[in-house]
C-alpha atoms as a PDB file:
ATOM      1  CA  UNK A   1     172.315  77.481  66.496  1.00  0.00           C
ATOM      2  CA  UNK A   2     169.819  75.384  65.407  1.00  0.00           C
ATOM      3  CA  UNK A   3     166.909  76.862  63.046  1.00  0.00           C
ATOM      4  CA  UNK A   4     163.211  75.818  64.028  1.00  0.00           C
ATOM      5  CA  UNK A   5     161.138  75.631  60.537  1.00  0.00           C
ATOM      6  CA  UNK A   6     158.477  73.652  61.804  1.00  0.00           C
ATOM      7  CA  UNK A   7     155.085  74.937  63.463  1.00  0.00           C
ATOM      8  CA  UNK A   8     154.826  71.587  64.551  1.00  0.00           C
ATOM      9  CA  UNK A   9     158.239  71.245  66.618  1.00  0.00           C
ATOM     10  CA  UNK A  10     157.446  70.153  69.903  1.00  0.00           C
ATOM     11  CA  UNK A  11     159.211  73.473  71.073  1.00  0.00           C
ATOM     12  CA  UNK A  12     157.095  75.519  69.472  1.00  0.00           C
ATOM     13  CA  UNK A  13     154.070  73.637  70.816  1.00  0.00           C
ATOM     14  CA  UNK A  14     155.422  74.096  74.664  1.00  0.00           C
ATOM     15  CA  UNK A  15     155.488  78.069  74.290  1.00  0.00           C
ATOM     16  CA  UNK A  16     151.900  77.954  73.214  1.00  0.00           C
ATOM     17  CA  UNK A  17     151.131  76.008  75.757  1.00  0.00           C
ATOM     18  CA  UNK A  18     153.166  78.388  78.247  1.00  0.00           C
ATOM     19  CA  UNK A  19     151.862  81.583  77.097  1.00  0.00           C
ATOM     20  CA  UNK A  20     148.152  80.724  78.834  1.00  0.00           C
ATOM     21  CA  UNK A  21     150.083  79.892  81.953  1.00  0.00           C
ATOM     22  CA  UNK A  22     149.832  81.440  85.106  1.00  0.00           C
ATOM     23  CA  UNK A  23     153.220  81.638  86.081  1.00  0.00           C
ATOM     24  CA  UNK A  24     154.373  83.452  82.692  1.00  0.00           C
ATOM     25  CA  UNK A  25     153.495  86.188  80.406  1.00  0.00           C
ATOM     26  CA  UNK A  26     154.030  86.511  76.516  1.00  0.00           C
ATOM     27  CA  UNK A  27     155.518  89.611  75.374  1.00  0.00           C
ATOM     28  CA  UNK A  28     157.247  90.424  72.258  1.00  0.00           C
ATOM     29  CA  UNK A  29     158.694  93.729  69.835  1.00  0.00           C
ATOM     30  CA  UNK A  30     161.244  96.074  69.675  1.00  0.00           C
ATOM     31  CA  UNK A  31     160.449  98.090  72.578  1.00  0.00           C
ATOM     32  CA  UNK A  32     159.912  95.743  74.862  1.00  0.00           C
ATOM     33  CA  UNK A  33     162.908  93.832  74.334  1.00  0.00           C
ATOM     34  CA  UNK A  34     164.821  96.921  74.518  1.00  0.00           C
ATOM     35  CA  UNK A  35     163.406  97.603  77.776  1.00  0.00           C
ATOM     36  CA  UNK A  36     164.862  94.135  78.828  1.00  0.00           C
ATOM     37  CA  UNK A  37     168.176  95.180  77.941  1.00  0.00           C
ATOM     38  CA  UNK A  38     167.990  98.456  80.126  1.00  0.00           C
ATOM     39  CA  UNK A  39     166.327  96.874  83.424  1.00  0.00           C
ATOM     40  CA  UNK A  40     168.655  93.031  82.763  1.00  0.00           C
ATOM     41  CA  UNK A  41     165.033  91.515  83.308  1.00  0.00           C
ATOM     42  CA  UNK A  42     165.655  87.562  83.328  1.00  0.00           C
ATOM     43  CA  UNK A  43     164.045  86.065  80.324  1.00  0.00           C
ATOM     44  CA  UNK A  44     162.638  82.747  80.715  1.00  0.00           C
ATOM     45  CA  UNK A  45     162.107  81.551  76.987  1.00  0.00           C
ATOM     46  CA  UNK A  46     163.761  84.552  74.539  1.00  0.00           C
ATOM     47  CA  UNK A  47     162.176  83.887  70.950  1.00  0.00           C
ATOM     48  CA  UNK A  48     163.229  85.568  67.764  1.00  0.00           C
ATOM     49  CA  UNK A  49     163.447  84.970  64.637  1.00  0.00           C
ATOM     50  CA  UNK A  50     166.355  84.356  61.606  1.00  0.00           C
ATOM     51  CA  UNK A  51     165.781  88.227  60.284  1.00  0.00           C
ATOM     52  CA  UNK A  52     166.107  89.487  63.793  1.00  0.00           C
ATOM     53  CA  UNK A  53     169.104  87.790  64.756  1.00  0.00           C
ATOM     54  CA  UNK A  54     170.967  88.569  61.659  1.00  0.00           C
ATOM     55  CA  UNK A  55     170.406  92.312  63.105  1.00  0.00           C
ATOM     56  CA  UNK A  56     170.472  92.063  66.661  1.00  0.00           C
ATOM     57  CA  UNK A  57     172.596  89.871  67.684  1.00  0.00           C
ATOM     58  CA  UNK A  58     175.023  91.422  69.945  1.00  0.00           C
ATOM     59  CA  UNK A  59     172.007  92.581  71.710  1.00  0.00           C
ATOM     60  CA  UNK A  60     170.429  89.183  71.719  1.00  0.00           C
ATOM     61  CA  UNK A  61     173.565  88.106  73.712  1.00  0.00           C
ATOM     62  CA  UNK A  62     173.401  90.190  76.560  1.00  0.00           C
ATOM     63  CA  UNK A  63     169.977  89.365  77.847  1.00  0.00           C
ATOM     64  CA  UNK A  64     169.742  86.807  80.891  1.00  0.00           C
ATOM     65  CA  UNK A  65     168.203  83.927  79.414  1.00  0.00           C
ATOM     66  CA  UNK A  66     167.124  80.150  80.470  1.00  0.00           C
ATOM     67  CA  UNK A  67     166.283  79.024  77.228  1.00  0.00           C
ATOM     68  CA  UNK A  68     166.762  81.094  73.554  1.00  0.00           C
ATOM     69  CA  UNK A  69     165.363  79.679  70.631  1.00  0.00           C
ATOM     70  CA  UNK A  70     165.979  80.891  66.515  1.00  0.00           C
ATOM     71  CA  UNK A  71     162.749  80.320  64.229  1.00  0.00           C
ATOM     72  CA  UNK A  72     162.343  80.900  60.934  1.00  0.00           C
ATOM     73  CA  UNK A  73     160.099  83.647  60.299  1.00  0.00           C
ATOM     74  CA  UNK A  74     157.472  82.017  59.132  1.00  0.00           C
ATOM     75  CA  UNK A  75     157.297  79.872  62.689  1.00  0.00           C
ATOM     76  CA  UNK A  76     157.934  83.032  64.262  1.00  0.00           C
ATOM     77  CA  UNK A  77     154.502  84.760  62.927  1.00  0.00           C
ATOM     78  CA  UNK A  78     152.728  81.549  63.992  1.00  0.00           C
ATOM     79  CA  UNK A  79     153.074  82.333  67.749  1.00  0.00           C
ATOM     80  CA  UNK A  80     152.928  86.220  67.159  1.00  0.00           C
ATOM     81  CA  UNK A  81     149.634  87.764  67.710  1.00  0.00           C
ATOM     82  CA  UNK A  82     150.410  91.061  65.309  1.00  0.00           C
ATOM     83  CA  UNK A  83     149.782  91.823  61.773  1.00  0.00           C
ATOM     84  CA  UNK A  84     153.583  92.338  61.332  1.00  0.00           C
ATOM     85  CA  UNK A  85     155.536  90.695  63.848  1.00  0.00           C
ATOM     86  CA  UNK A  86     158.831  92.457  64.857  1.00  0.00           C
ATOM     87  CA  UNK A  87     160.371  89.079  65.041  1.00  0.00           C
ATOM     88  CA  UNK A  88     161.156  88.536  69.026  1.00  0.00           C
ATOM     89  CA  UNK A  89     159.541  88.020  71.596  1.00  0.00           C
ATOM     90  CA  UNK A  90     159.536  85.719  74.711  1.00  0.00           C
ATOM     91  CA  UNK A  91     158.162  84.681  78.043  1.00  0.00           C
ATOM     92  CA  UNK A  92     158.684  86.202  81.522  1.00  0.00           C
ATOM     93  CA  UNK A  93     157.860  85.224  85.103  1.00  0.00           C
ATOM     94  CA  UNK A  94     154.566  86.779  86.057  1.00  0.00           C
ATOM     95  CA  UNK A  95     155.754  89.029  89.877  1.00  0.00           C
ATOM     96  CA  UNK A  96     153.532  87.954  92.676  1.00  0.00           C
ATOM     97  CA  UNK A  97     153.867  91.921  93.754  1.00  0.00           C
ATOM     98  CA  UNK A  98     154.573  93.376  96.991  1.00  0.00           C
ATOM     99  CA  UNK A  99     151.996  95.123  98.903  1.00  0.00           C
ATOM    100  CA  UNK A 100     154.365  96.590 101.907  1.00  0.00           C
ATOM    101  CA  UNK A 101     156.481  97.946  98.944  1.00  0.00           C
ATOM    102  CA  UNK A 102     153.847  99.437  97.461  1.00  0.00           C
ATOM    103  CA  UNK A 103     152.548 100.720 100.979  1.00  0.00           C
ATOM    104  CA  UNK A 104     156.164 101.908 101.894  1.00  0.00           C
ATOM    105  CA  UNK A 105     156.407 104.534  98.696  1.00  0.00           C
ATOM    106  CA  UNK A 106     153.802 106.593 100.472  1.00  0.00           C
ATOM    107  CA  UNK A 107     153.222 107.249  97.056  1.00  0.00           C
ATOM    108  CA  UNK A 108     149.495 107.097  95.196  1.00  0.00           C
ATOM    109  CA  UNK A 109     148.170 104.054  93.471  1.00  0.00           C
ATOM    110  CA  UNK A 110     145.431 102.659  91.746  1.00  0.00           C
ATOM    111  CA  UNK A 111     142.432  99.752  92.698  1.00  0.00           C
ATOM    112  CA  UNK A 112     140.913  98.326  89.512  1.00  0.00           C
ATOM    113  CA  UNK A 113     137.466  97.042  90.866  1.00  0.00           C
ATOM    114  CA  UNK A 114     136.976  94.695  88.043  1.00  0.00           C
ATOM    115  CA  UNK A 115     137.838  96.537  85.188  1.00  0.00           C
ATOM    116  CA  UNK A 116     137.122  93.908  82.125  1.00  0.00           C
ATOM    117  CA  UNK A 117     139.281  95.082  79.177  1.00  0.00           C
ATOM    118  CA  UNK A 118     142.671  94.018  79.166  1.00  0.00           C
ATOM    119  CA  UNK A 119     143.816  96.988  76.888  1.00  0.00           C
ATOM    120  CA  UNK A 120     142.465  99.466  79.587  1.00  0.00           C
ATOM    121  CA  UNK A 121     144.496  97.432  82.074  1.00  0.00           C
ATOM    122  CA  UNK A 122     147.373  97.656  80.352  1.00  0.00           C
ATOM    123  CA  UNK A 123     147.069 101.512  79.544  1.00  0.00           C
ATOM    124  CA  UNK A 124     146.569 102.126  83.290  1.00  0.00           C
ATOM    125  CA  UNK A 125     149.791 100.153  84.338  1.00  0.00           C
ATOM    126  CA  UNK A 126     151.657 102.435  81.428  1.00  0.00           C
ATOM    127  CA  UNK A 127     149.617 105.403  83.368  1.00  0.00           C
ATOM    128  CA  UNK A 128     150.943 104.497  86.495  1.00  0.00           C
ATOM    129  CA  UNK A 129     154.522 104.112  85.297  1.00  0.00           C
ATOM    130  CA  UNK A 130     153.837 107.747  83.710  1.00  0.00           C
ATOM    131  CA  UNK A 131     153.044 109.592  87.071  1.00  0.00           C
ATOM    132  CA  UNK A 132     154.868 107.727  89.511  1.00  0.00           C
ATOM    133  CA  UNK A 133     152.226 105.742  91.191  1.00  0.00           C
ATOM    134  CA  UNK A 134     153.815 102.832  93.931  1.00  0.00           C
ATOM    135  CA  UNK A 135     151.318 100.221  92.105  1.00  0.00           C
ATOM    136  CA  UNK A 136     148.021  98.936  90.999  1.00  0.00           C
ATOM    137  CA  UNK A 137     145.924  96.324  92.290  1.00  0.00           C
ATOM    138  CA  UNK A 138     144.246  94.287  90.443  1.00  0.00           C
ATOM    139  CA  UNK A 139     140.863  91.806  91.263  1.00  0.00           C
ATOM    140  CA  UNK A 140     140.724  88.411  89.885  1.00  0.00           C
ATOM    141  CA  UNK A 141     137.423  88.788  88.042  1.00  0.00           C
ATOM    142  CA  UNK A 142     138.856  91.404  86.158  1.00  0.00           C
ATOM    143  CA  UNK A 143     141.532  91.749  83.577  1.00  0.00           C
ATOM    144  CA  UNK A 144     144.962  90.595  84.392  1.00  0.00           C
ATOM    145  CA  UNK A 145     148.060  92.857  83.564  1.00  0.00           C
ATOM    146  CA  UNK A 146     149.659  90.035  82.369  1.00  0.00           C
ATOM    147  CA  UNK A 147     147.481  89.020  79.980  1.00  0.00           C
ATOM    148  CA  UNK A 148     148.790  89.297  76.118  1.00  0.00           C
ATOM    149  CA  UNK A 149     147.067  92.217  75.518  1.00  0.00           C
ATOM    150  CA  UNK A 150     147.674  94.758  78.624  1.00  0.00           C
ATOM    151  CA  UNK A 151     150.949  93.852  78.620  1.00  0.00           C
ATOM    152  CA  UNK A 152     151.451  95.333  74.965  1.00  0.00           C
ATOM    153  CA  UNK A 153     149.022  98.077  75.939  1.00  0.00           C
ATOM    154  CA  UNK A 154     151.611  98.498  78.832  1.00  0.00           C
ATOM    155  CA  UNK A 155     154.312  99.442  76.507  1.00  0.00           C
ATOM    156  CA  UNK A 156     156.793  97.708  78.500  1.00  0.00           C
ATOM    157  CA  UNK A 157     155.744  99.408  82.299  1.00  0.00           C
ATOM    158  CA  UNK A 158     154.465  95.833  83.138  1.00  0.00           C
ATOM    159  CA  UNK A 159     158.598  95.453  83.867  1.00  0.00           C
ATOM    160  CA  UNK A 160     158.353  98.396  86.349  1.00  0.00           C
ATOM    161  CA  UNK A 161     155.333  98.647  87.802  1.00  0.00           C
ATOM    162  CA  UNK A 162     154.175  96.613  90.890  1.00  0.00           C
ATOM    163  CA  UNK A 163     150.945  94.836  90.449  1.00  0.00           C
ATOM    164  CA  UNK A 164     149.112  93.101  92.896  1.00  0.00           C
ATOM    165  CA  UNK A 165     146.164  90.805  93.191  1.00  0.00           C
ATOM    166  CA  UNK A 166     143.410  91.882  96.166  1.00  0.00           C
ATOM    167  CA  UNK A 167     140.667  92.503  96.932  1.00  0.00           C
ATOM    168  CA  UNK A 168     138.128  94.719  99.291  1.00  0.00           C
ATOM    169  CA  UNK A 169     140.252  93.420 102.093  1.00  0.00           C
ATOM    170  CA  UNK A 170     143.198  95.075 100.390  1.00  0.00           C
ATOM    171  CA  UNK A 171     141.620  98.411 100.698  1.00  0.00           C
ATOM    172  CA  UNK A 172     140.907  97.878 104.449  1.00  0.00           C
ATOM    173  CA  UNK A 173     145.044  97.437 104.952  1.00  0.00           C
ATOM    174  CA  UNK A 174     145.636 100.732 102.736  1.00  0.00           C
ATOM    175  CA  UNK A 175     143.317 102.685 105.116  1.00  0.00           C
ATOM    176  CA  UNK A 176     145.025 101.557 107.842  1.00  0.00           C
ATOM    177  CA  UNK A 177     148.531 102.213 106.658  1.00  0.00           C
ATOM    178  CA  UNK A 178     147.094 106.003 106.402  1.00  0.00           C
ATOM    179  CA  UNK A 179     146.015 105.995 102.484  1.00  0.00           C
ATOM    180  CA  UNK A 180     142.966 108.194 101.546  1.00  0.00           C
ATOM    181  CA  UNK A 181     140.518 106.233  99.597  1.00  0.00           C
ATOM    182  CA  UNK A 182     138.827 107.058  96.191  1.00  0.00           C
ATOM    183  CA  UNK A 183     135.990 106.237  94.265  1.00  0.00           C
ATOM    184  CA  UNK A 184     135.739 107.779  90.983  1.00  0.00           C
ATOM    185  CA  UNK A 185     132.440 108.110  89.505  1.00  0.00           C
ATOM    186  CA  UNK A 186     130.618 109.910  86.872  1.00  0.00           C
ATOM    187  CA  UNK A 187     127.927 111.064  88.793  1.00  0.00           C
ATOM    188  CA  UNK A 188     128.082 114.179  90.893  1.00  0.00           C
ATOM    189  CA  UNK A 189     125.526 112.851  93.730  1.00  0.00           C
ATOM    190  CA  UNK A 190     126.855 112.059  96.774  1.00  0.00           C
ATOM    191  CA  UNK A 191     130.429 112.888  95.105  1.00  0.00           C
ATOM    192  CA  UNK A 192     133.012 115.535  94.973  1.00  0.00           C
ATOM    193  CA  UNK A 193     134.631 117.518  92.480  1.00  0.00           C
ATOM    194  CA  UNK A 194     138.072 116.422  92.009  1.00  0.00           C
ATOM    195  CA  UNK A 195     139.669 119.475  91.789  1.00  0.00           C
ATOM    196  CA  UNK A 196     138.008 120.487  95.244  1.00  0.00           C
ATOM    197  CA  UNK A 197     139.998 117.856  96.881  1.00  0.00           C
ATOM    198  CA  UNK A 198     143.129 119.465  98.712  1.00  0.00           C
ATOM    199  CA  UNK A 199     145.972 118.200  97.163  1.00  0.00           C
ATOM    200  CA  UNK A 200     148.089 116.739  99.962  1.00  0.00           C
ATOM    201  CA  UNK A 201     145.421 114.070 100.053  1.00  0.00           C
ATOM    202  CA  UNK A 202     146.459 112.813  97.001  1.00  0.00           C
ATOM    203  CA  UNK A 203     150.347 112.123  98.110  1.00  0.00           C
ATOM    204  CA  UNK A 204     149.380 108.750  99.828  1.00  0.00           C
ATOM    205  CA  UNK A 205     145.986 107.546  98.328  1.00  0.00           C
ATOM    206  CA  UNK A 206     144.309 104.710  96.211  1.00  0.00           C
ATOM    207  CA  UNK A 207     141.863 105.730  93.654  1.00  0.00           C
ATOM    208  CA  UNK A 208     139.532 102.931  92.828  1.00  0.00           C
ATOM    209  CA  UNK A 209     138.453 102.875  89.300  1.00  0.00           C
ATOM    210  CA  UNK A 210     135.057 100.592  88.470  1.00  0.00           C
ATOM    211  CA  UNK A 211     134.295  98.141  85.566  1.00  0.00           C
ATOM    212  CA  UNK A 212     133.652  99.518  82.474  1.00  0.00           C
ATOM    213  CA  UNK A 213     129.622 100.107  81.988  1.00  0.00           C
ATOM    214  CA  UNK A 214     128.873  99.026  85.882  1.00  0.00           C
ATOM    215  CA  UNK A 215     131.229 100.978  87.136  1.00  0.00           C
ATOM    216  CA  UNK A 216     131.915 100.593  91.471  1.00  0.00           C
ATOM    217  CA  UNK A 217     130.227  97.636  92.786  1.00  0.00           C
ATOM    218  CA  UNK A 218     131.008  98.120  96.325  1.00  0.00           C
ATOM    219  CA  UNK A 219     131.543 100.056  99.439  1.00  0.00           C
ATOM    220  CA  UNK A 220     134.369 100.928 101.922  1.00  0.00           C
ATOM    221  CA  UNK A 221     133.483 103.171 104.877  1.00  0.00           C
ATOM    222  CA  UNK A 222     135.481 106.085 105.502  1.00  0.00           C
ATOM    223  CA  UNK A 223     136.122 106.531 101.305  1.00  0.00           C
ATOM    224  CA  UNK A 224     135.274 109.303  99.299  1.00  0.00           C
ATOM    225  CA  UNK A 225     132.967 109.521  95.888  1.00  0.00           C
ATOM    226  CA  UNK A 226     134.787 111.633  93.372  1.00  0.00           C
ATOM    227  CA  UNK A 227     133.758 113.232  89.889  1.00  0.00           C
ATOM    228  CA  UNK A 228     135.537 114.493  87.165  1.00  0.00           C
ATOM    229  CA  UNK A 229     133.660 118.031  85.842  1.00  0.00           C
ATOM    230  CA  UNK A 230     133.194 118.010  82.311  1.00  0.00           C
ATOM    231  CA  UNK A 231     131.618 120.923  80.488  1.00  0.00           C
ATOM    232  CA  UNK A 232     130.563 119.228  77.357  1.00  0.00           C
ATOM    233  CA  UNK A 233     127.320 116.253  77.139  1.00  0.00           C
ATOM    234  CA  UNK A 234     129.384 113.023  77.514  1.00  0.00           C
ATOM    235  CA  UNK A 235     128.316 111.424  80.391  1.00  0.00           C
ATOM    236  CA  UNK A 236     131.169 109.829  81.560  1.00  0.00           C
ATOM    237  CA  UNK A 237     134.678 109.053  80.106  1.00  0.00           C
ATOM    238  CA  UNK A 238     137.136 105.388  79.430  1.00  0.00           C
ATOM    239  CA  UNK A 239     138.359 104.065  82.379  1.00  0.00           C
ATOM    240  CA  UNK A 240     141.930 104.870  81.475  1.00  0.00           C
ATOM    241  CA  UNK A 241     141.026 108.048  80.253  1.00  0.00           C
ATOM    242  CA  UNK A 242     140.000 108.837  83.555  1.00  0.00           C
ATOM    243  CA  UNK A 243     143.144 107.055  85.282  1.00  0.00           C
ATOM    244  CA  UNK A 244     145.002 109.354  82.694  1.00  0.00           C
ATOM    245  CA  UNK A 245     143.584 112.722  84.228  1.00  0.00           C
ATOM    246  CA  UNK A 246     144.335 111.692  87.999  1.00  0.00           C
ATOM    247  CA  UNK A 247     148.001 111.326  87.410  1.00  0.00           C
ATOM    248  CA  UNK A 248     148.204 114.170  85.858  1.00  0.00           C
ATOM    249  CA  UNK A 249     146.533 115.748  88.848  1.00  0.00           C
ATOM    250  CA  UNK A 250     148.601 113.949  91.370  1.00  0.00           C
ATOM    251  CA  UNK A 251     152.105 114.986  89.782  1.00  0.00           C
END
């Protein structure tokens, strides 16, 4: 196989140019690849470089891949976004999602309202993953999961977890397929405690979890206002902290 050395190789230059597309998302490491293997995800462009290969590959030949390329490591840290690259990485399809699969689980899931920092999108799909949620759905002005950065946050759960673009709309068809609706805020007027909440609501709800700072920005009639309690002075906790504590309550 042929050895890209050049930064300048028009190859090279495509996969930048593909990893700000909207139809694929850059990934790359050890752990993600190996979750490749395990699920046979279909790589698109597989990427790696002349130290990896000389390690890996027999595992580099069992992925299903369009296109594989070998760079020298040097090229290979040119397209990496880490201190010290792993040496492979590559380029998926990004999943449109599928609401009536995430509706049929009758299992709970989570609304980001416009949360703005990819790494707390990323640790919320890895959340999800965690406790078994059917999904997350995602706005448009917010982060995407399948931006660089929440999909290493995601630790490799962006391959499992079904993620879908909506909006207020979105939460309108949950009610009506029977979920309970959320809205998680730090303030306890107008809002219940959590753990007050019988439990069996929590089997088949969406919790909607605000922008960081602004927090909720809307309204849905027929939701609830939830709080977490917290005995100490902070006055209200990350986003995926939060995210964090309700899947461990709804396990």
């Amino acid at each position: 196989m042929i050895v890209i050395k050049s930064t300048q190789n028009e190859k090279i230059k495509e996969i930048k140019r593909l990893k700000s597309s909207k139809k694929l998302y850059w990934w790359e490491g050890t752990k993600f690849f190996k979750e490749i293997l395990d699920l046979k995800v279909k790589v698109s462009f597989l990427v790696y470089s002349e130290s990896f290969f000389a390690l890996n590959s027999k595992e580099i030949a069992k992925v299903d891949v369009e296109n594989s390329l070998m760079l020298s490591d040097r090229v290979f840290q040119s397209l990496s976004s880490t201190v010290t690259p792993q040496g492979i990485g590559g380029l998926n399809q990004i999943q449109s999602g599928n609401f009536d699969a995430l509706v049929s689980l009758n299992r709970p899931c989570f609304y980001l309202a416009g949360v703005q920092d990819p790494g707390n999108v990323g640790t919320i799909v890895r959340i999800a993953d965690a406790f078994n949620f059917s999904g997350i759905i995602y706005e448009t002005r917010g982060a995407s999961p399948y931006s660089e950065k929440a999909v290493r946050s995601s630790a490799g759960a962006i391959l499992r977890v079904n993620c879908i673009i909506g909006d207020v709309s979105t939460l309108h068809r949950l009610q009506s397929s029977g979920f309970h609706t959320f809205f998680l805020t730090p303030h306890k007027k107008h809002a219940k405690d959590i753990e007050t909440v019988e439990k069996n609501k929590f089997l088949k709800a969406v919790f909607v979890l605000g922008q960081e700072g602004s927090g909720i920005d809307f309204e849905v009639s027929g939701s609830e206002r939830l709080f977490l309690s917290m005995p100490g002075n902070a006055e209200s906790l990350n986003v995926a902290v939060t995210a964090g504590i309700i899947g461990y309550l709804c396990r």
